[in-house]
C-alpha atoms as a PDB file:
ATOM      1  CA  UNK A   1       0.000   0.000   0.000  1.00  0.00           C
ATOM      2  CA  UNK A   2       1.051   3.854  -0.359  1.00  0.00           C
ATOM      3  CA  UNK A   3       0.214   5.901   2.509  1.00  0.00           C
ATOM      4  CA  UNK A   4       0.197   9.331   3.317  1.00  0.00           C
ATOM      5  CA  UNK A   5       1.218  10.538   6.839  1.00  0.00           C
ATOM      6  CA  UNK A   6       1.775  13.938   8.476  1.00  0.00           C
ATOM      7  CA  UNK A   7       2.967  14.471  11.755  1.00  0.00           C
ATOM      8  CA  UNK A   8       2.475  18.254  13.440  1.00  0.00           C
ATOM      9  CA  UNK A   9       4.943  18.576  16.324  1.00  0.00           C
ATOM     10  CA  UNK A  10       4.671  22.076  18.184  1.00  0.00           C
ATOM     11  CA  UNK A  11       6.335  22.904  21.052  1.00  0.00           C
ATOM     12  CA  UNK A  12       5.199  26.616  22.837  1.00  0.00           C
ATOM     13  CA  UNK A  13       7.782  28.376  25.521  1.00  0.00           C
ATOM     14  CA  UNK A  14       7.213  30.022  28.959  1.00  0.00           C
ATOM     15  CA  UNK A  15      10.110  32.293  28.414  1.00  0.00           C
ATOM     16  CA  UNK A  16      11.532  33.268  24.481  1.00  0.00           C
ATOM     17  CA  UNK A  17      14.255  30.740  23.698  1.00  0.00           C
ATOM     18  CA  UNK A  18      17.424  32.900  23.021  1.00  0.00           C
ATOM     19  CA  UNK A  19      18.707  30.106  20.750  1.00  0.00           C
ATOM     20  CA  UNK A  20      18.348  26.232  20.283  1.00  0.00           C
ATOM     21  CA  UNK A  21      19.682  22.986  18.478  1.00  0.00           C
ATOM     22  CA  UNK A  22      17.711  19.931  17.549  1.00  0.00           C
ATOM     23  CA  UNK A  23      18.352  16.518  16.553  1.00  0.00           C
ATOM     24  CA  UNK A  24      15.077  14.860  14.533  1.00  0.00           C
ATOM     25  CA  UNK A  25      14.145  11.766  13.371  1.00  0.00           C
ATOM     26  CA  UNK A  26      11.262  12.206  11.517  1.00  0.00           C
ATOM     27  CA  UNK A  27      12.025  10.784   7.585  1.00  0.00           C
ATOM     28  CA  UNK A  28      10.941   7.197   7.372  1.00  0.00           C
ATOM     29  CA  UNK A  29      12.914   4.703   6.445  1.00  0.00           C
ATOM     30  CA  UNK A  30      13.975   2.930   2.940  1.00  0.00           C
ATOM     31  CA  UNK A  31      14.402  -0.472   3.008  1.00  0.00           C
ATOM     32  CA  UNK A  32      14.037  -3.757   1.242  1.00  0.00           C
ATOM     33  CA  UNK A  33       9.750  -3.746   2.088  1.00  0.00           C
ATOM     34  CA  UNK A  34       9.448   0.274   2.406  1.00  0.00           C
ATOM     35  CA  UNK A  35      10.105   2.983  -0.282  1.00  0.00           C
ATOM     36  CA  UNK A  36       9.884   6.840   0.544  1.00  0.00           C
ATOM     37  CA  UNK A  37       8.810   7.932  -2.696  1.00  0.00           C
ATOM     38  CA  UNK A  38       8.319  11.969  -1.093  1.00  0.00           C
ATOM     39  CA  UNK A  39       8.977  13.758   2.367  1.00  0.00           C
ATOM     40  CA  UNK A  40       9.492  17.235   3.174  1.00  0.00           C
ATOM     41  CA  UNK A  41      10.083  19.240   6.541  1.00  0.00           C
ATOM     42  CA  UNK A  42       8.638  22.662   6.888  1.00  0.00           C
ATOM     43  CA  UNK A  43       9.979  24.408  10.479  1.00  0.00           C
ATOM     44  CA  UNK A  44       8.964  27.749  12.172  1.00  0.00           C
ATOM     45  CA  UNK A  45      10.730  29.545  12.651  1.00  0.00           C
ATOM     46  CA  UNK A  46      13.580  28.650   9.552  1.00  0.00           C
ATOM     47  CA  UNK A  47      17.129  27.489  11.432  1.00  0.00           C
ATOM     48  CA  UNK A  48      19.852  28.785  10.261  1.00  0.00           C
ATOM     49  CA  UNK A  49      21.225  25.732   9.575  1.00  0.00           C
ATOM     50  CA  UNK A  50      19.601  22.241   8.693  1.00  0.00           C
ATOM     51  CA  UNK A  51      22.452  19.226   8.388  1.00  0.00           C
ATOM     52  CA  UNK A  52      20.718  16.350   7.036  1.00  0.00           C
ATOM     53  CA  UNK A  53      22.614  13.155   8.319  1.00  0.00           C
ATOM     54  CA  UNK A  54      22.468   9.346   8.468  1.00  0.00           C
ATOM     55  CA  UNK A  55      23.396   8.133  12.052  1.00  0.00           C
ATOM     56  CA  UNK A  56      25.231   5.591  13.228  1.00  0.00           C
ATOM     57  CA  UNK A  57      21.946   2.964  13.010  1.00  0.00           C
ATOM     58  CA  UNK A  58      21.695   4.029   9.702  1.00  0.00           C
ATOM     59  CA  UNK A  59      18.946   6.350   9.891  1.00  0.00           C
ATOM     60  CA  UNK A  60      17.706   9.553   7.981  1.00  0.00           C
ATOM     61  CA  UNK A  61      17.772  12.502  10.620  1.00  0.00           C
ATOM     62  CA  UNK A  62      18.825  15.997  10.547  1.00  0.00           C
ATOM     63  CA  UNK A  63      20.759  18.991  12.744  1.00  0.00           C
ATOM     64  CA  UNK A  64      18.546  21.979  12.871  1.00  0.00           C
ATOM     65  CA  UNK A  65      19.933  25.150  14.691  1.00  0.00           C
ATOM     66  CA  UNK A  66      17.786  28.089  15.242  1.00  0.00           C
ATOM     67  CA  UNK A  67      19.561  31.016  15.989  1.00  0.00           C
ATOM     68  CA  UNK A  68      16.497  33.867  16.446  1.00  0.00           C
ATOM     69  CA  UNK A  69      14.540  34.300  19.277  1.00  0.00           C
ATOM     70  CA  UNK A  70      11.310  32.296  19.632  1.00  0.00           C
ATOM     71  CA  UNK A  71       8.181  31.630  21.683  1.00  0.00           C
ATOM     72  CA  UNK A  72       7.268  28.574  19.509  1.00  0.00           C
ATOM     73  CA  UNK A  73       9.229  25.835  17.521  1.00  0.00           C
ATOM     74  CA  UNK A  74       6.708  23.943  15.031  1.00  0.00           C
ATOM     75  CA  UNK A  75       7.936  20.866  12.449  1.00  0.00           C
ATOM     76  CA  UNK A  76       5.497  19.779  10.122  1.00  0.00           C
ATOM     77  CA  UNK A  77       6.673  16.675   8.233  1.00  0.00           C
ATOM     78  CA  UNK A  78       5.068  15.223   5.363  1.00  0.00           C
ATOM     79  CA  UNK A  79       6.042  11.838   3.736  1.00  0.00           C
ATOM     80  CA  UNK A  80       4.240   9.373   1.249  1.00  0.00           C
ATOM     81  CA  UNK A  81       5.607   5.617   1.432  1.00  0.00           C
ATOM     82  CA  UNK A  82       5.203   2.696  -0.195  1.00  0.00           C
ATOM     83  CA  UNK A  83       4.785  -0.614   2.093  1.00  0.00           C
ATOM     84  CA  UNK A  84       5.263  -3.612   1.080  1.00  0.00           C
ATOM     85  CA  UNK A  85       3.907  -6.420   3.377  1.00  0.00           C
ATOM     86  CA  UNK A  86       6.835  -8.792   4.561  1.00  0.00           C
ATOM     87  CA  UNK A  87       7.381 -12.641   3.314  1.00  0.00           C
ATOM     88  CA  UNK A  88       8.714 -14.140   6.505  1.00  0.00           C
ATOM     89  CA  UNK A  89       9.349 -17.817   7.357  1.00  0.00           C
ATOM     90  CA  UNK A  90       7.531 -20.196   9.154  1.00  0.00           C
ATOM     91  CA  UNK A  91       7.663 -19.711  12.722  1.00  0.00           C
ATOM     92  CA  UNK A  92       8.600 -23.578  13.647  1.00  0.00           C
ATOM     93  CA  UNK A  93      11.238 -23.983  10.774  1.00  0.00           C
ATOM     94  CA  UNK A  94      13.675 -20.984  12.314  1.00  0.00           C
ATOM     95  CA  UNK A  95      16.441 -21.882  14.371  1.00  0.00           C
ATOM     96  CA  UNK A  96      16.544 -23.059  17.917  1.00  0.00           C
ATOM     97  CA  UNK A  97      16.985 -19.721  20.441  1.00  0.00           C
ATOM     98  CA  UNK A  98      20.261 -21.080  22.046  1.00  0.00           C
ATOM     99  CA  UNK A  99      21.927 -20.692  18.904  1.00  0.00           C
ATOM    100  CA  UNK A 100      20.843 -17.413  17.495  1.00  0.00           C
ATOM    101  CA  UNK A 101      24.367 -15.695  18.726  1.00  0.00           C
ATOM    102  CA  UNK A 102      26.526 -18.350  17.557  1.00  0.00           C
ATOM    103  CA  UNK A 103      24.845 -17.811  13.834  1.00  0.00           C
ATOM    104  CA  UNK A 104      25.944 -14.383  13.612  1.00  0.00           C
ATOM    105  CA  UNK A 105      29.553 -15.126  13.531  1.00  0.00           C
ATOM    106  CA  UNK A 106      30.791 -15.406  10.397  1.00  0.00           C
ATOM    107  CA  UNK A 107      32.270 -18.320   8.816  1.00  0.00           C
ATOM    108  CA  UNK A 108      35.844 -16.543   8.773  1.00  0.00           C
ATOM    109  CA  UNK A 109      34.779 -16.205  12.607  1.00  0.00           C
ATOM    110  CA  UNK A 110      34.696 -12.591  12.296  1.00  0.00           C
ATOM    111  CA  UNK A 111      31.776 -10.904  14.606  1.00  0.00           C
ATOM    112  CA  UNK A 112      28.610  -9.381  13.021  1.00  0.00           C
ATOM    113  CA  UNK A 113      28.464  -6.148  14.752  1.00  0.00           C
ATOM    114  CA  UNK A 114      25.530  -4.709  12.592  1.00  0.00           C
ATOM    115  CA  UNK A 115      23.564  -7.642  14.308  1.00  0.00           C
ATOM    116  CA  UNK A 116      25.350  -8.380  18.059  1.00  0.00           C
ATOM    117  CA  UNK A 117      25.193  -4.611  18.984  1.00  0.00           C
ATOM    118  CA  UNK A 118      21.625  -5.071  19.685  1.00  0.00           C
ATOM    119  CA  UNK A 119      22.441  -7.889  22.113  1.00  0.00           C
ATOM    120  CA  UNK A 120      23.410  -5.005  24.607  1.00  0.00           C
ATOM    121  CA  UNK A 121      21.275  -3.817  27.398  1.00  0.00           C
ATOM    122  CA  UNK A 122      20.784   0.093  26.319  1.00  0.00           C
ATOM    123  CA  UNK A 123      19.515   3.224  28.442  1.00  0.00           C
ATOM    124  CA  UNK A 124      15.633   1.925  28.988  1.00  0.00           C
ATOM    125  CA  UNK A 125      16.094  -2.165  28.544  1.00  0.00           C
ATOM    126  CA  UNK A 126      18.932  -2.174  31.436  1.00  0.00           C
ATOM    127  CA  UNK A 127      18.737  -6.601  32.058  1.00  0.00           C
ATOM    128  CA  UNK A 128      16.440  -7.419  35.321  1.00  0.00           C
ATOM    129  CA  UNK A 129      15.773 -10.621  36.713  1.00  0.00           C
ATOM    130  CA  UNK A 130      12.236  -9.992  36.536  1.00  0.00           C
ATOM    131  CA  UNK A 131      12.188  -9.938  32.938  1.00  0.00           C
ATOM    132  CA  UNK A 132      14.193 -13.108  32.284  1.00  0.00           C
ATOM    133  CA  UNK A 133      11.645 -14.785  34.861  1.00  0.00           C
ATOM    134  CA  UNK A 134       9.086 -13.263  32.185  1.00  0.00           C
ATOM    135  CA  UNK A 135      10.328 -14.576  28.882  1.00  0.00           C
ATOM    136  CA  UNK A 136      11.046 -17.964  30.319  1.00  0.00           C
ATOM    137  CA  UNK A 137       8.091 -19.832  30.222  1.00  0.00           C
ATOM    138  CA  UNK A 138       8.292 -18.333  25.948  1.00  0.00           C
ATOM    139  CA  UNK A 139      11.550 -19.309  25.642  1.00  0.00           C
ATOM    140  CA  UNK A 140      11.859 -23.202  26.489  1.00  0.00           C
ATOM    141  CA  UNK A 141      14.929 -25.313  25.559  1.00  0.00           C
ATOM    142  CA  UNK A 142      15.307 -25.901  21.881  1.00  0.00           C
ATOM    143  CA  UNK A 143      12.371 -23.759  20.802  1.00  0.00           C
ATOM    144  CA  UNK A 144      12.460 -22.074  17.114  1.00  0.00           C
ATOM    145  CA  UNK A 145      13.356 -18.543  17.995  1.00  0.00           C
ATOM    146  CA  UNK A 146      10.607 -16.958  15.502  1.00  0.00           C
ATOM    147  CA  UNK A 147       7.705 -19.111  17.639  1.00  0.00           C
ATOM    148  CA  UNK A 148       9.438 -18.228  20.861  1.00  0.00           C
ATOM    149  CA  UNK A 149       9.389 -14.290  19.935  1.00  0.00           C
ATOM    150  CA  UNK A 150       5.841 -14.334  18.972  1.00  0.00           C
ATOM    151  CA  UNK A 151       4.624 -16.049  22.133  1.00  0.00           C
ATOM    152  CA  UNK A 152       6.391 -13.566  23.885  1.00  0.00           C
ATOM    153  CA  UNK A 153       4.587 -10.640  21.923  1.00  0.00           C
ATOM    154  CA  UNK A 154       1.357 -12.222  22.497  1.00  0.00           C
ATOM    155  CA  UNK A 155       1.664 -12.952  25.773  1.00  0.00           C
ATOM    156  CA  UNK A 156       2.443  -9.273  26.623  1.00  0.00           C
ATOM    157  CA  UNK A 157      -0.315  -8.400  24.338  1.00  0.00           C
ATOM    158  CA  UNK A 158      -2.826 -10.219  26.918  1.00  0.00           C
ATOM    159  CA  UNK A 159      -1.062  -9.386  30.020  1.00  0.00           C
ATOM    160  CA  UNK A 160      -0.908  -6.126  29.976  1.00  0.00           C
ATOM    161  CA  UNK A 161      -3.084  -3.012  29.206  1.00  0.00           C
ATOM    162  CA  UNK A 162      -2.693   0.092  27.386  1.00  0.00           C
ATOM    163  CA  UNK A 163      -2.949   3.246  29.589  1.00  0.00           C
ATOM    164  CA  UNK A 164      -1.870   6.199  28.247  1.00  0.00           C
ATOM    165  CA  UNK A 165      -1.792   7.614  31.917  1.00  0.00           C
ATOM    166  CA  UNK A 166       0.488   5.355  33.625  1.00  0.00           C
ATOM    167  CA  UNK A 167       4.012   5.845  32.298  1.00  0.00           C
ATOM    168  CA  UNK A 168       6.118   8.495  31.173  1.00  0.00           C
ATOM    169  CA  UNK A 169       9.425   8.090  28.820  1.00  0.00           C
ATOM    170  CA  UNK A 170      11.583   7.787  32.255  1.00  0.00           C
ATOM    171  CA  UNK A 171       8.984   4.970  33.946  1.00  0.00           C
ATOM    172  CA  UNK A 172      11.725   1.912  33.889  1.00  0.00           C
ATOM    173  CA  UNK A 173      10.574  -1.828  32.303  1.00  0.00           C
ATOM    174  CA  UNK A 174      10.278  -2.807  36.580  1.00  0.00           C
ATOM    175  CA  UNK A 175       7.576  -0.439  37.279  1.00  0.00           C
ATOM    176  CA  UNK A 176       5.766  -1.499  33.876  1.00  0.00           C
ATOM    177  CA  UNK A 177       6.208  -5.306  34.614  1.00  0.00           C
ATOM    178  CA  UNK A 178       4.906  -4.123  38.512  1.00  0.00           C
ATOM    179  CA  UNK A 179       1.649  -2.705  37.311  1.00  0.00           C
ATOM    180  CA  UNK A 180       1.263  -3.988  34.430  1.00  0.00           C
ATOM    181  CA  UNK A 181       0.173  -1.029  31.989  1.00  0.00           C
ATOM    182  CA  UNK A 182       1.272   1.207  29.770  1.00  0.00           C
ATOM    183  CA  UNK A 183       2.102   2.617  25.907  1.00  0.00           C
ATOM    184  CA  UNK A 184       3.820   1.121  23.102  1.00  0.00           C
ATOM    185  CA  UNK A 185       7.207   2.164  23.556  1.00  0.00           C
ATOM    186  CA  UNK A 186       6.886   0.597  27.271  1.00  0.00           C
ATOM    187  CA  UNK A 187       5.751  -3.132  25.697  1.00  0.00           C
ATOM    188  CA  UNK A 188       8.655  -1.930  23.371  1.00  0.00           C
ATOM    189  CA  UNK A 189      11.492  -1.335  25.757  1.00  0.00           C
ATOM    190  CA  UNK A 190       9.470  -4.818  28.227  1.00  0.00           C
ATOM    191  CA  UNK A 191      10.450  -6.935  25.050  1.00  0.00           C
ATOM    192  CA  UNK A 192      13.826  -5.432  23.859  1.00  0.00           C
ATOM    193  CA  UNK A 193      15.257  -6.154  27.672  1.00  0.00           C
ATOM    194  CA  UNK A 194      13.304  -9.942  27.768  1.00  0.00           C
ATOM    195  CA  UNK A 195      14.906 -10.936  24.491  1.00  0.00           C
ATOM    196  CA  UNK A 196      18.211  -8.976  25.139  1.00  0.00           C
ATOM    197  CA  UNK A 197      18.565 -11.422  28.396  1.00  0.00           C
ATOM    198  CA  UNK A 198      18.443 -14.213  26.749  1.00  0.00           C
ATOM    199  CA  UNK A 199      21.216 -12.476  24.192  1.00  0.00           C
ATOM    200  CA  UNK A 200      19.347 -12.648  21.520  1.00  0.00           C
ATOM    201  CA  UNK A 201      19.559  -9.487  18.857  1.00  0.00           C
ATOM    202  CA  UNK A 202      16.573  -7.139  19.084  1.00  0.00           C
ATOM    203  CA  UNK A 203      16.256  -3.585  17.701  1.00  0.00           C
ATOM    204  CA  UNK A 204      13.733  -0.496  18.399  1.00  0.00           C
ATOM    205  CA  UNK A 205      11.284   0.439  15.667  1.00  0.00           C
ATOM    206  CA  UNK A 206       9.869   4.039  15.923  1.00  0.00           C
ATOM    207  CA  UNK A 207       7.432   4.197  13.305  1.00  0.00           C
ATOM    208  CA  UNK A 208       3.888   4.865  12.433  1.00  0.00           C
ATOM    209  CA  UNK A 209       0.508   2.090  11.935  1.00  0.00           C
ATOM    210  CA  UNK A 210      -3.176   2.691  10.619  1.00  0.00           C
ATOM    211  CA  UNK A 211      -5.699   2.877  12.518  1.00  0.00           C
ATOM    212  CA  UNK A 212      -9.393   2.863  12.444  1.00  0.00           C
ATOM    213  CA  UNK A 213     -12.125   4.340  13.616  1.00  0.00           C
ATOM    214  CA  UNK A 214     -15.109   2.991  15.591  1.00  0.00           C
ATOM    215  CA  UNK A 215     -17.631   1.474  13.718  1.00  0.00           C
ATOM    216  CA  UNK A 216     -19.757   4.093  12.113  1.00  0.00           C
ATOM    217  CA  UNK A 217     -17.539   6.927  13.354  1.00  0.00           C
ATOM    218  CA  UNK A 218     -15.546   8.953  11.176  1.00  0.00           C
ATOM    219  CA  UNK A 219     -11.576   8.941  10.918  1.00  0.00           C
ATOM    220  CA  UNK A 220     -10.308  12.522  13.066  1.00  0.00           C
ATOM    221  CA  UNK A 221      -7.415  14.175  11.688  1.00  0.00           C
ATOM    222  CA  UNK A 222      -5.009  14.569  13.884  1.00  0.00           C
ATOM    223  CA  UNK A 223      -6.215  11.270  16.289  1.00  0.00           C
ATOM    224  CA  UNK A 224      -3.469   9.170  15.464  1.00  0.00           C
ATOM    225  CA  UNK A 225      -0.180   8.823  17.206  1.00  0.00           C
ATOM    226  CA  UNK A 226       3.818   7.681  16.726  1.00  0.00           C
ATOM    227  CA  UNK A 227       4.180   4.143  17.340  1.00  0.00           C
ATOM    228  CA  UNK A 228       6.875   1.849  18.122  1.00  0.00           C
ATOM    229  CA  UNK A 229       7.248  -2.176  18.198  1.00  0.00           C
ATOM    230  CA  UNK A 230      11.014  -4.988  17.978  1.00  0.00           C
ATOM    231  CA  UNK A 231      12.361  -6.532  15.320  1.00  0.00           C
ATOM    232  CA  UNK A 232      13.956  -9.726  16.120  1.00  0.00           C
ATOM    233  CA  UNK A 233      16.989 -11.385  14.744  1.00  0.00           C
ATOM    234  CA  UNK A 234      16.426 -14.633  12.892  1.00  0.00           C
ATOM    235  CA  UNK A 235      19.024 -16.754  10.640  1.00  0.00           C
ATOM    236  CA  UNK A 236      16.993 -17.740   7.830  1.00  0.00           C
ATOM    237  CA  UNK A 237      15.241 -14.021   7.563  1.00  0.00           C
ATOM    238  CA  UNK A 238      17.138 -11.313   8.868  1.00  0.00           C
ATOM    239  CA  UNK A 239      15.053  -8.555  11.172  1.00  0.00           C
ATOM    240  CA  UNK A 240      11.779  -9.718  12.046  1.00  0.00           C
ATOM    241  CA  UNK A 241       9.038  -7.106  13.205  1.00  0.00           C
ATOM    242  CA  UNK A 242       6.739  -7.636  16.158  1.00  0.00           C
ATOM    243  CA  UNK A 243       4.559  -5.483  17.554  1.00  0.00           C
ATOM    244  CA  UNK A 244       3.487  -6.167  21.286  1.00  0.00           C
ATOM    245  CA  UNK A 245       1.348  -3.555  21.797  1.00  0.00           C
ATOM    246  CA  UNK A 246      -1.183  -5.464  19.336  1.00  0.00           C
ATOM    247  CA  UNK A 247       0.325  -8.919  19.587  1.00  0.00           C
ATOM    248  CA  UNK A 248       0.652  -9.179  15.744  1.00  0.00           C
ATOM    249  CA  UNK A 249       3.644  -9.579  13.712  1.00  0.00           C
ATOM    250  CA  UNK A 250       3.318  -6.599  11.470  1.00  0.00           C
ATOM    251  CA  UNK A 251       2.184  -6.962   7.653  1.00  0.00           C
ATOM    252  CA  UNK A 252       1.824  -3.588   4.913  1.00  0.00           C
ATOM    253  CA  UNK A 253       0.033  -1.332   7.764  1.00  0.00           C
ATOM    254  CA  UNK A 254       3.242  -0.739   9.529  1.00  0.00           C
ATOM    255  CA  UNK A 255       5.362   2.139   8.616  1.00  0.00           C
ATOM    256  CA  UNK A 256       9.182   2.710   9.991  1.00  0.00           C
ATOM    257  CA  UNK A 257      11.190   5.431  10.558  1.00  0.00           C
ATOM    258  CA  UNK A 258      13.993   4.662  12.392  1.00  0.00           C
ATOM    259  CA  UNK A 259      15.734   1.718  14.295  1.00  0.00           C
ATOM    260  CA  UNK A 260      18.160   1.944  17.448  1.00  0.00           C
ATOM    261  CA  UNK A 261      18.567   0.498  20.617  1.00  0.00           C
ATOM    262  CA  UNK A 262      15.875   2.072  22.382  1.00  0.00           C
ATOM    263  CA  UNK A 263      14.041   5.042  21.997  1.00  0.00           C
ATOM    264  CA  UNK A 264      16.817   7.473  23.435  1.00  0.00           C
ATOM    265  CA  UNK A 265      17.950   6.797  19.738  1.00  0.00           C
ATOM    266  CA  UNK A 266      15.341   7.411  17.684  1.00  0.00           C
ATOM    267  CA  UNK A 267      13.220  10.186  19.443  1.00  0.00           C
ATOM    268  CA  UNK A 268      11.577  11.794  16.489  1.00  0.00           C
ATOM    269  CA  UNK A 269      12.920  15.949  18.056  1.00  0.00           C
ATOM    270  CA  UNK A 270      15.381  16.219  20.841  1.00  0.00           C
ATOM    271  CA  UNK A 271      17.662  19.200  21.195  1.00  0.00           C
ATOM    272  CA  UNK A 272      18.826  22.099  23.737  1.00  0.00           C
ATOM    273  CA  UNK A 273      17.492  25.383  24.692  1.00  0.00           C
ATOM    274  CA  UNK A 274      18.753  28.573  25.698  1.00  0.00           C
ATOM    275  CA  UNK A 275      15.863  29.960  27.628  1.00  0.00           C
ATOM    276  CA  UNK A 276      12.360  28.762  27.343  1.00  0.00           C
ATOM    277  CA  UNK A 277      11.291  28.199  31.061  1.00  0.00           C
ATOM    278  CA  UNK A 278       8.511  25.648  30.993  1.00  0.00           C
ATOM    279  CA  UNK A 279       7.161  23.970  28.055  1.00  0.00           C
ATOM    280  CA  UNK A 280       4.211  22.668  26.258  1.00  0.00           C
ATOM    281  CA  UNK A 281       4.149  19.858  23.776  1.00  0.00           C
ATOM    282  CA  UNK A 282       1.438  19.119  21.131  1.00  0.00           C
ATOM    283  CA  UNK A 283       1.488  16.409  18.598  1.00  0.00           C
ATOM    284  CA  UNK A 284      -1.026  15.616  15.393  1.00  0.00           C
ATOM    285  CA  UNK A 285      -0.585  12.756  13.231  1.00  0.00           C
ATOM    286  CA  UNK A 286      -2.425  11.300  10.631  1.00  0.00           C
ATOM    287  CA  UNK A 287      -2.091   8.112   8.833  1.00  0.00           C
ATOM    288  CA  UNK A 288      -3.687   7.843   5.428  1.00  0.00           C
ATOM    289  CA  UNK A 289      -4.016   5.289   2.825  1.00  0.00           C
ATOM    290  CA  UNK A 290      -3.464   6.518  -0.628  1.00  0.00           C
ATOM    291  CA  UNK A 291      -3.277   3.639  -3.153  1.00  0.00           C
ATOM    292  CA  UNK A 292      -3.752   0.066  -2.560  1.00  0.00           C
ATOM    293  CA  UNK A 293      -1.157  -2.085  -4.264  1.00  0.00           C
ATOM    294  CA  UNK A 294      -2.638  -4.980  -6.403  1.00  0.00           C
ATOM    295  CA  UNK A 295      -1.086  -8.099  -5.463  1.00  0.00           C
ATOM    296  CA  UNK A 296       2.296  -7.288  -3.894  1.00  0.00           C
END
């Protein structure tokens, strides 16, 4: 499918900024399933300088510096992508979890890193016992990884709820296992540290989905939100998504815009401020469907 998606991010000051810088991650993704095929930025008020850049995970971001003083700081980005739903292997035919690290040696015996460096614990999947005592009962001896990774997803799919009220970006995976609840990027960061304790490779997705409306209601602009879901290392496919938050392995209604370790690496605007006092944050996003593909 092609979809259309813009995503409003405004941020309003107590106090005038005197002058700011801003890393943002906000261009999705090209990859073997996804194609950008347009994306702009538009920013108020205009930086003086705007350093488009691929990090180190590969990613499309930018270095915005606004030199002028402002009460506001608005990015409007616009993108249209073409998604093309994933042809992944059967679940029971991928190899046993115990030797997913072994397989990503290569046969010279040289490491690779592009795969292992998602084995370490990062800022929000720091290894607790707690979680290992989690994925355990997923994760039995001999298991294929792939079925092992999507029991996990479903199982924190129907253990836990979605409240948009009970975390923030600093609530650790402890106090989510604790209670419970939470957002996507929490069943994010809950899976990245159950997988990364049993050293297997997982990865951050920061991305968007579709979404629906009630029955009978109408689609608002502006109702849907970022989301964010794993990918999975297996042998015979490479990265495999999974999104906990809906306990589905994601198809053509998933869109990606950047991959790291956690979020800390793909937050879609961080920066510093001179000035600014307190802040308010506002975010719009829409996810439209532009053209159904026939049969890819």
């Amino acid at each position: 499918m092609i979809f259309e998606v813009s995503h409003r991010t405004a941020y309003s000051y107590g106090h005038p900024v005197l002058r700011s810088q801003h890393l943002i991650h906000l261009t999705p993704r090209s990859g073997l399933r996804q194609t950008v095929l347009r994306h702009s930025l538009l920013i108020e008020p205009a930086p003086a300088s705007n350093s488009p850049v691929d990090d180190y995970f590969g990613n499309a971001s930018a270095l915005l510096t606004i030199d002028e003083r402002h009460s506001a700081f608005v990015i409007q980005a616009r993108s249209t992508i073409e998604v093309h739903a994933p042809d992944l292997p059967a679940a029971s035919a991928s190899t046993a979890w115990e030797q997913v690290p072994a397989k990503a040696v290569g046969s010279d015996g040289g490491l690779d890193i592009g795969v292992l460096q998602y084995v370490s614990a990062s800022r929000h999947t720091r290894a607790i016992p707690a979680a290992l005592d989690y994925a355990r009962p997923s994760f039995v001896r001999g298991r294929p990884v792939l079925e092992a990774a999507v029991d996990l997803t479903k199982r924190i799919y129907r253990d836990f709820t979605f409240d948009s009220t009970a975390t923030d970006i600093s609530t650790p995976v402890s106090r989510v296992l604790e209670d419970r609840r939470g957002v996507c990027q929490d069943f994010a960061h809950l899976a990245l540290t159950c997988l990364r304790a049993l050293s297997l490779p997982a990865r951050y997705v920061s991305g968007y989905l579709l979404t629906y409306p009630p029955p009978g209601a109408e689609k608002l602009r502006g109702a849907d939100a970022s989301h964010a879901w794993v990918s999975v290392w297996v042998p015979e496919a490479g990265w495999v998504d999974l999104d906990p938050t809906n306990g589905v392995l994601p198809s053509g209604e998933h869109i990606t815009v950047a991959v790291g370790r956690d979020f800390a690496d793909v937050s879609p605007v961080s920066g510093v401020l001179l000035g600014g006092g307190r802040q308010r944050l506002e975010v719009a996003v829409d996810v439209a469907v532009a053209e159904r593909g026939g049969g890819t």
